[in-house]
C-alpha atoms as a PDB file:
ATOM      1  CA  UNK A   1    -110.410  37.452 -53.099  1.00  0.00           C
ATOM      2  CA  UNK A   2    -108.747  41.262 -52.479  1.00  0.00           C
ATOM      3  CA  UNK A   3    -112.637  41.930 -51.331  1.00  0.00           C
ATOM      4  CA  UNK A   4    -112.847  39.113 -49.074  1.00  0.00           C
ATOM      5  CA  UNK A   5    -109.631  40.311 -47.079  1.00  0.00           C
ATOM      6  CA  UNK A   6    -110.708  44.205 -46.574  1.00  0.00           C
ATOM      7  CA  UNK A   7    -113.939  42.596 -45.397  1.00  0.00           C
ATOM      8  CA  UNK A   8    -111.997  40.474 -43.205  1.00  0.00           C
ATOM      9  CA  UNK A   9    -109.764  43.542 -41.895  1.00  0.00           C
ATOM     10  CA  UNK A  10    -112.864  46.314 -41.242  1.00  0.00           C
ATOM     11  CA  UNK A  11    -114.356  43.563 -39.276  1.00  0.00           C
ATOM     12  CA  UNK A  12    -111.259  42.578 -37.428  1.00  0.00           C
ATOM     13  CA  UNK A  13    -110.955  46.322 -36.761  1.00  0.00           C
ATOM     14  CA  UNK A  14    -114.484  46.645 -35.679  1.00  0.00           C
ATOM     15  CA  UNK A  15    -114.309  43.967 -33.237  1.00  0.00           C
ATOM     16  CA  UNK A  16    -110.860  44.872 -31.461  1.00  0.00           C
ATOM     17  CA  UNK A  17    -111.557  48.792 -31.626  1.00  0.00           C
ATOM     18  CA  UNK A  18    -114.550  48.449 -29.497  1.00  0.00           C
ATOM     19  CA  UNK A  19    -112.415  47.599 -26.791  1.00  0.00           C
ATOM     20  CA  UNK A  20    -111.281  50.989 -26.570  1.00  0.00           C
ATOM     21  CA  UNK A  21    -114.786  51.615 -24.523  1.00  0.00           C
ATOM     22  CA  UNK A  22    -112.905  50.564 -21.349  1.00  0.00           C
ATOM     23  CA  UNK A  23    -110.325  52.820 -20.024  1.00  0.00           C
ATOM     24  CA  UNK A  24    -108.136  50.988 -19.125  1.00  0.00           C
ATOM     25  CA  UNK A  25    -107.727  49.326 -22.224  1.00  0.00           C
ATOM     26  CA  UNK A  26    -107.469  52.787 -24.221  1.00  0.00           C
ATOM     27  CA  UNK A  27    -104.559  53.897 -21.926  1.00  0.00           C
ATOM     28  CA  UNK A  28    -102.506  50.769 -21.690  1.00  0.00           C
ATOM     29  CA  UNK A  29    -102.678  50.237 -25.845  1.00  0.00           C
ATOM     30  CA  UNK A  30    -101.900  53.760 -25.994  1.00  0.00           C
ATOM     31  CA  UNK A  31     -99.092  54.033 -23.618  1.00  0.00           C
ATOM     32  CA  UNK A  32     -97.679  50.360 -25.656  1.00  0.00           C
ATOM     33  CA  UNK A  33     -97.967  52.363 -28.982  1.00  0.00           C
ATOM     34  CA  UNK A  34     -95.506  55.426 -27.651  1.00  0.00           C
ATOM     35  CA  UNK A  35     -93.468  52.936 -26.099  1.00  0.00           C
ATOM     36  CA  UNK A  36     -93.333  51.413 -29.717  1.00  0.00           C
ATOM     37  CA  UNK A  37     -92.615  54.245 -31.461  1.00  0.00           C
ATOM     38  CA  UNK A  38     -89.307  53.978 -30.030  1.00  0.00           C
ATOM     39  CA  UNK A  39     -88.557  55.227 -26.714  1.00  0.00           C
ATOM     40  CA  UNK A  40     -88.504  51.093 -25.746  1.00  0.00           C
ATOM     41  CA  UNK A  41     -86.288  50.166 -28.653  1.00  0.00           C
ATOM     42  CA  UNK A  42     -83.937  53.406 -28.072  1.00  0.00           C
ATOM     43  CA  UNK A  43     -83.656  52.243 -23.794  1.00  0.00           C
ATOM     44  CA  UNK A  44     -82.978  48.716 -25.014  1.00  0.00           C
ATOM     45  CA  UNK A  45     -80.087  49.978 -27.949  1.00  0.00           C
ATOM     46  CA  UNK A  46     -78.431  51.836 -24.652  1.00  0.00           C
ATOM     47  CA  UNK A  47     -79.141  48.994 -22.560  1.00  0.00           C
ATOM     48  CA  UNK A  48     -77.354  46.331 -24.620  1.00  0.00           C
ATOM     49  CA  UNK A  49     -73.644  47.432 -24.036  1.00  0.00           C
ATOM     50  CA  UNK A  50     -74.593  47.215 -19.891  1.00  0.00           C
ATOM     51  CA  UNK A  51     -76.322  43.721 -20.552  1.00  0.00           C
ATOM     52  CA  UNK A  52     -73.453  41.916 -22.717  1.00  0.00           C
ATOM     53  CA  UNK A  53     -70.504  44.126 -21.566  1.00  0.00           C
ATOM     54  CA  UNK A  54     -68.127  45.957 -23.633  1.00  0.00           C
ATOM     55  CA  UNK A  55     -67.907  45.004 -27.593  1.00  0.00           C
ATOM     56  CA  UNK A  56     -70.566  42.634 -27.497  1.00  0.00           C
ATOM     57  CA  UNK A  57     -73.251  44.973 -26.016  1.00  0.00           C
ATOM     58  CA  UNK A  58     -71.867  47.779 -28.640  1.00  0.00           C
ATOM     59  CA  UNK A  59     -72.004  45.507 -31.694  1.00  0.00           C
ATOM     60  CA  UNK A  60     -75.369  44.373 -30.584  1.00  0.00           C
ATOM     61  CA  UNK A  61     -76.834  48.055 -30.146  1.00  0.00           C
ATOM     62  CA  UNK A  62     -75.323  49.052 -33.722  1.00  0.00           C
ATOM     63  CA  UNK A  63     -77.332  46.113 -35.155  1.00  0.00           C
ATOM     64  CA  UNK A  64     -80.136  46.852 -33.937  1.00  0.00           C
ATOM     65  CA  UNK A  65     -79.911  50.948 -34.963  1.00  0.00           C
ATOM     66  CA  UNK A  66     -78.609  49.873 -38.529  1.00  0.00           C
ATOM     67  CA  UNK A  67     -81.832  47.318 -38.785  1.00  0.00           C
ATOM     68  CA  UNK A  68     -84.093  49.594 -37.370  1.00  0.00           C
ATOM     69  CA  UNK A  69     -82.760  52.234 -39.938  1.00  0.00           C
ATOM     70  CA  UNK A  70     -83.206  49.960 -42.942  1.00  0.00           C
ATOM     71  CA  UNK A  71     -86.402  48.942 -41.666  1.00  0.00           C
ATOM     72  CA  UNK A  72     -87.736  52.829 -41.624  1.00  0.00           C
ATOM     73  CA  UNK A  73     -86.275  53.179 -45.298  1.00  0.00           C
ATOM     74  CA  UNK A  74     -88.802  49.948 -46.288  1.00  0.00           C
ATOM     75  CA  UNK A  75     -91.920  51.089 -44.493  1.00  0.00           C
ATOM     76  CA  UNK A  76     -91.514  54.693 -46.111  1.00  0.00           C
ATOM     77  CA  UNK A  77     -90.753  53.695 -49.279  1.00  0.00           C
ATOM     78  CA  UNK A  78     -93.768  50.852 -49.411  1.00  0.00           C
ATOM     79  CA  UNK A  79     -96.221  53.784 -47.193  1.00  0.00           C
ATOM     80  CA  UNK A  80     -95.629  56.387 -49.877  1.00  0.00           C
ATOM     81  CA  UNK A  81     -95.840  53.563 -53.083  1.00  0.00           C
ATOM     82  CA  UNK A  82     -99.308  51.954 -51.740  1.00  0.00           C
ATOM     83  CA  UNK A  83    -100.905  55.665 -49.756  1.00  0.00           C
ATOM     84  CA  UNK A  84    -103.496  52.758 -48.151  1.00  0.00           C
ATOM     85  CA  UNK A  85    -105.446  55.306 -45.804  1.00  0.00           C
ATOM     86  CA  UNK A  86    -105.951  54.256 -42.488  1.00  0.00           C
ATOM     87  CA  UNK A  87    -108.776  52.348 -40.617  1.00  0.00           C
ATOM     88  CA  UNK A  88    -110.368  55.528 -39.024  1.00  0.00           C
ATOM     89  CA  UNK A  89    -110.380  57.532 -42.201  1.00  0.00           C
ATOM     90  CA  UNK A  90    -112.262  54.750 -44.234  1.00  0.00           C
ATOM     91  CA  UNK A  91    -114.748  53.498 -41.833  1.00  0.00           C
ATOM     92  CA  UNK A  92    -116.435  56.281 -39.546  1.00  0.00           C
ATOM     93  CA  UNK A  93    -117.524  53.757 -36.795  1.00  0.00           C
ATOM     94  CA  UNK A  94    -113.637  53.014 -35.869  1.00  0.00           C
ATOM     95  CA  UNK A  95    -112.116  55.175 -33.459  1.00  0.00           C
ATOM     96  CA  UNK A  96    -109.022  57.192 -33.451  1.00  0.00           C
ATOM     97  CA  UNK A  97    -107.268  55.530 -30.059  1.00  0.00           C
ATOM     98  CA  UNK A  98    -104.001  57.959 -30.625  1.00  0.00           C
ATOM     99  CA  UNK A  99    -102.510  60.496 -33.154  1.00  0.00           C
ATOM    100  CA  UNK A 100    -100.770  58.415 -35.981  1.00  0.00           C
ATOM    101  CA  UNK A 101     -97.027  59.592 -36.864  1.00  0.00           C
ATOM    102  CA  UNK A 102     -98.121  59.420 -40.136  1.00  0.00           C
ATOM    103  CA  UNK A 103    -100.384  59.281 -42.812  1.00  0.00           C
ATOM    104  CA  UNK A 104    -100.494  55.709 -44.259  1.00  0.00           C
ATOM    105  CA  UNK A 105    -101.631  52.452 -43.346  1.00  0.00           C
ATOM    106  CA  UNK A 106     -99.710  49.797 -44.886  1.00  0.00           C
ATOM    107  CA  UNK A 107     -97.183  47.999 -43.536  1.00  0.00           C
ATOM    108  CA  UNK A 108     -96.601  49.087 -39.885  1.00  0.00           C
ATOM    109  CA  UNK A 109     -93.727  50.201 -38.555  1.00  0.00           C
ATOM    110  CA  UNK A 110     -94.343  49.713 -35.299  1.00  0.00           C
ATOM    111  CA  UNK A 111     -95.001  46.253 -36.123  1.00  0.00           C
ATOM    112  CA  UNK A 112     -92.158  46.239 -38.610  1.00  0.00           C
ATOM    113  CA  UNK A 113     -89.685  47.463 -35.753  1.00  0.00           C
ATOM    114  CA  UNK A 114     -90.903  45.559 -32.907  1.00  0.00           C
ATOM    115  CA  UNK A 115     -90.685  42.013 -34.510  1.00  0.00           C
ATOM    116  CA  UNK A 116     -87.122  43.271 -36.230  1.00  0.00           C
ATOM    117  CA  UNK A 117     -85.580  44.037 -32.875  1.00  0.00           C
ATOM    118  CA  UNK A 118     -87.134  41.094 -30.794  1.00  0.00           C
ATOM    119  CA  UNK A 119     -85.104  39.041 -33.664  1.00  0.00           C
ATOM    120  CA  UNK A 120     -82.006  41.061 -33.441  1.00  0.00           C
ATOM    121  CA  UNK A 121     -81.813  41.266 -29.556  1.00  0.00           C
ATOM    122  CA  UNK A 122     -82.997  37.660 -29.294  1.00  0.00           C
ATOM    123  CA  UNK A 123     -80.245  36.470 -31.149  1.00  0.00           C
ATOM    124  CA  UNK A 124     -77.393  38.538 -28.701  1.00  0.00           C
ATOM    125  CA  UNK A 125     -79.567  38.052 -25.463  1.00  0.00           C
ATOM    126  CA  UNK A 126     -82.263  35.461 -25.584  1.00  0.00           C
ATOM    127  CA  UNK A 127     -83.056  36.131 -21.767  1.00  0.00           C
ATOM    128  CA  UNK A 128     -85.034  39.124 -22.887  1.00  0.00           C
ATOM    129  CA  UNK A 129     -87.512  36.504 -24.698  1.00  0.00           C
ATOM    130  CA  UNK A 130     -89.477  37.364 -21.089  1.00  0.00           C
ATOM    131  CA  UNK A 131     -90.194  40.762 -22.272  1.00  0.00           C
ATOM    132  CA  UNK A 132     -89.827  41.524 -25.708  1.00  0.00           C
ATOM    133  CA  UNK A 133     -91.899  38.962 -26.605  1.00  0.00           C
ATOM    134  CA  UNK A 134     -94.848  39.956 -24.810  1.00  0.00           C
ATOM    135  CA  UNK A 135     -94.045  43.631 -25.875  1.00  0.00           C
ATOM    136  CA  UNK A 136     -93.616  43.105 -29.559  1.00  0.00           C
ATOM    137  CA  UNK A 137     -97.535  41.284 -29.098  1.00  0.00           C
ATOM    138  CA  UNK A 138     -99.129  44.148 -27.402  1.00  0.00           C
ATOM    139  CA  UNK A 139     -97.512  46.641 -30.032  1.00  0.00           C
ATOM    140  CA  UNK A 140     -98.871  44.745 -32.512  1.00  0.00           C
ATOM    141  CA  UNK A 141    -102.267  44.567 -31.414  1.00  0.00           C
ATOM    142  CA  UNK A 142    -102.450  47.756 -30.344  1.00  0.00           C
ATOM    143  CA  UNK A 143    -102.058  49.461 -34.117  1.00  0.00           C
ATOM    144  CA  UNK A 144    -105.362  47.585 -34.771  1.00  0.00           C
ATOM    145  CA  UNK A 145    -106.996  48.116 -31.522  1.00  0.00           C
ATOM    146  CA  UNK A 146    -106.293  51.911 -31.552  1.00  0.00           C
ATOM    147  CA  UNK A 147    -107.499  51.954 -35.844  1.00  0.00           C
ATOM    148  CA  UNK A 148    -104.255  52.859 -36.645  1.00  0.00           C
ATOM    149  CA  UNK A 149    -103.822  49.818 -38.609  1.00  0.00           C
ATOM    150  CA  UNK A 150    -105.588  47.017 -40.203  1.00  0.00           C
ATOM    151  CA  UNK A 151    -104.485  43.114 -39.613  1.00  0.00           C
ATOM    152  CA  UNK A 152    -102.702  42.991 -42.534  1.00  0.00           C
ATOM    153  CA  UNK A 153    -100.936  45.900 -42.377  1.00  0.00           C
ATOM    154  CA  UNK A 154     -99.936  44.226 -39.188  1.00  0.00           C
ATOM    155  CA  UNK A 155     -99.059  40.983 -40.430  1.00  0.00           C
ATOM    156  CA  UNK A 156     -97.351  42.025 -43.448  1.00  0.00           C
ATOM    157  CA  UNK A 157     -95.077  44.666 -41.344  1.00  0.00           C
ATOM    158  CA  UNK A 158     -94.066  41.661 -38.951  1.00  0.00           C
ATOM    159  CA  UNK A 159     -92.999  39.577 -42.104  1.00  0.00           C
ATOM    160  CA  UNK A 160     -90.832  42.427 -43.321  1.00  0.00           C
ATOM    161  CA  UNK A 161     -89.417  43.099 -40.075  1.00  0.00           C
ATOM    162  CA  UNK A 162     -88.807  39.505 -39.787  1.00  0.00           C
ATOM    163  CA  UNK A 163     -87.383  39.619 -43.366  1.00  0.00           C
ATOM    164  CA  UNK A 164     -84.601  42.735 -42.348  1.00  0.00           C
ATOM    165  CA  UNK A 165     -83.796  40.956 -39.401  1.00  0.00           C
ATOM    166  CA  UNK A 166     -82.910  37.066 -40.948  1.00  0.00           C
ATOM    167  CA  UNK A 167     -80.886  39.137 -43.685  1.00  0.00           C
ATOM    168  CA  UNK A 168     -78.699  40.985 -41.457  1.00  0.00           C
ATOM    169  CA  UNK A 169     -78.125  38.245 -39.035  1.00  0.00           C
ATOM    170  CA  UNK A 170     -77.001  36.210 -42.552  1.00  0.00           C
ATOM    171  CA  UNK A 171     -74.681  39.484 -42.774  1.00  0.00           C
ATOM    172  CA  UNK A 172     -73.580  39.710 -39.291  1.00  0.00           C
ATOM    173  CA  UNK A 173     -72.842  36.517 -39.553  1.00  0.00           C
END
């Protein structure tokens, strides 16, 4: 079974890193990967005080920074205990699309952020869904596309983020 999935994630990596051919492509997934790493999240944190006014905004913004603190804790922790090298290092004909912040694979923390504050701002603002949405999709795909990442690092870093941001909206109340 474990063989069947790494098959299943080199080939998934093979297929969407080839797109990286076209230009275009390379630049936009790039450019949505630094915007992931948290220059979007930080404008958005700022932003939230403007959008919901006074205590609201700042209670929102202080969610999101304590999740997205707890959330870095998790991936380290998990990166560190499991040392799964990434895509590019294991299989020569996947391309490096952009320098990782790290060294590790598994989960993502882009992924793991982006899905934890679409939850969390969601839940104070849902007239972002427009954007974040879409966002929180392209920064996802793009850990794969670039060979950053394989599709379940991807999918189990959205389930954790997921996971951080149900239990603090249970604590927030």
């Amino acid at each position: 079974m474990l063989q069947a999935i790494i098959r299943y994630d080199v080939s998934v990596c093979l297929f969407l890193n080839r797109a990286l051919r076209a230009q275009v492509v390379h630049r936009l997934f790039a450019l949505v990967s630094r915007l992931g790493d948290g220059v979007f999240w930080y404008v958005l944190m700022g932003l939230m005080p403007l959008l919901l006014g006074g205590q609201p905004g700042l209670t929102a913004a202080l969610h999101l920074a304590g999740v997205g603190l707890v959330g870095t804790l998790i991936y380290k922790v998990i990166k560190q205990g499991t040392a799964r090298p990434r895509p590019y290092d294991v299989v020569s004909a996947i391309k490096l699309g952009c320098d990782p912040l790290d060294l590790y694979s598994f989960p993502s923390g882009h992924t793991l952020h982006a899905v934890a504050f679409t939850i969390i701002a969601l839940s104070y603002l849902s007239a972002l869904a427009w954007i974040l949405m879409p966002f929180t999709i392209l920064v996802a795909a793009s850990r794969v596309i670039l060979g950053l990442h394989y599709p379940t690092d991807v999918a189990c870093g959205a389930i954790i983020g997921a996971s951080c941001a149900w239990v603090s909206l249970l604590i927030v109340g």
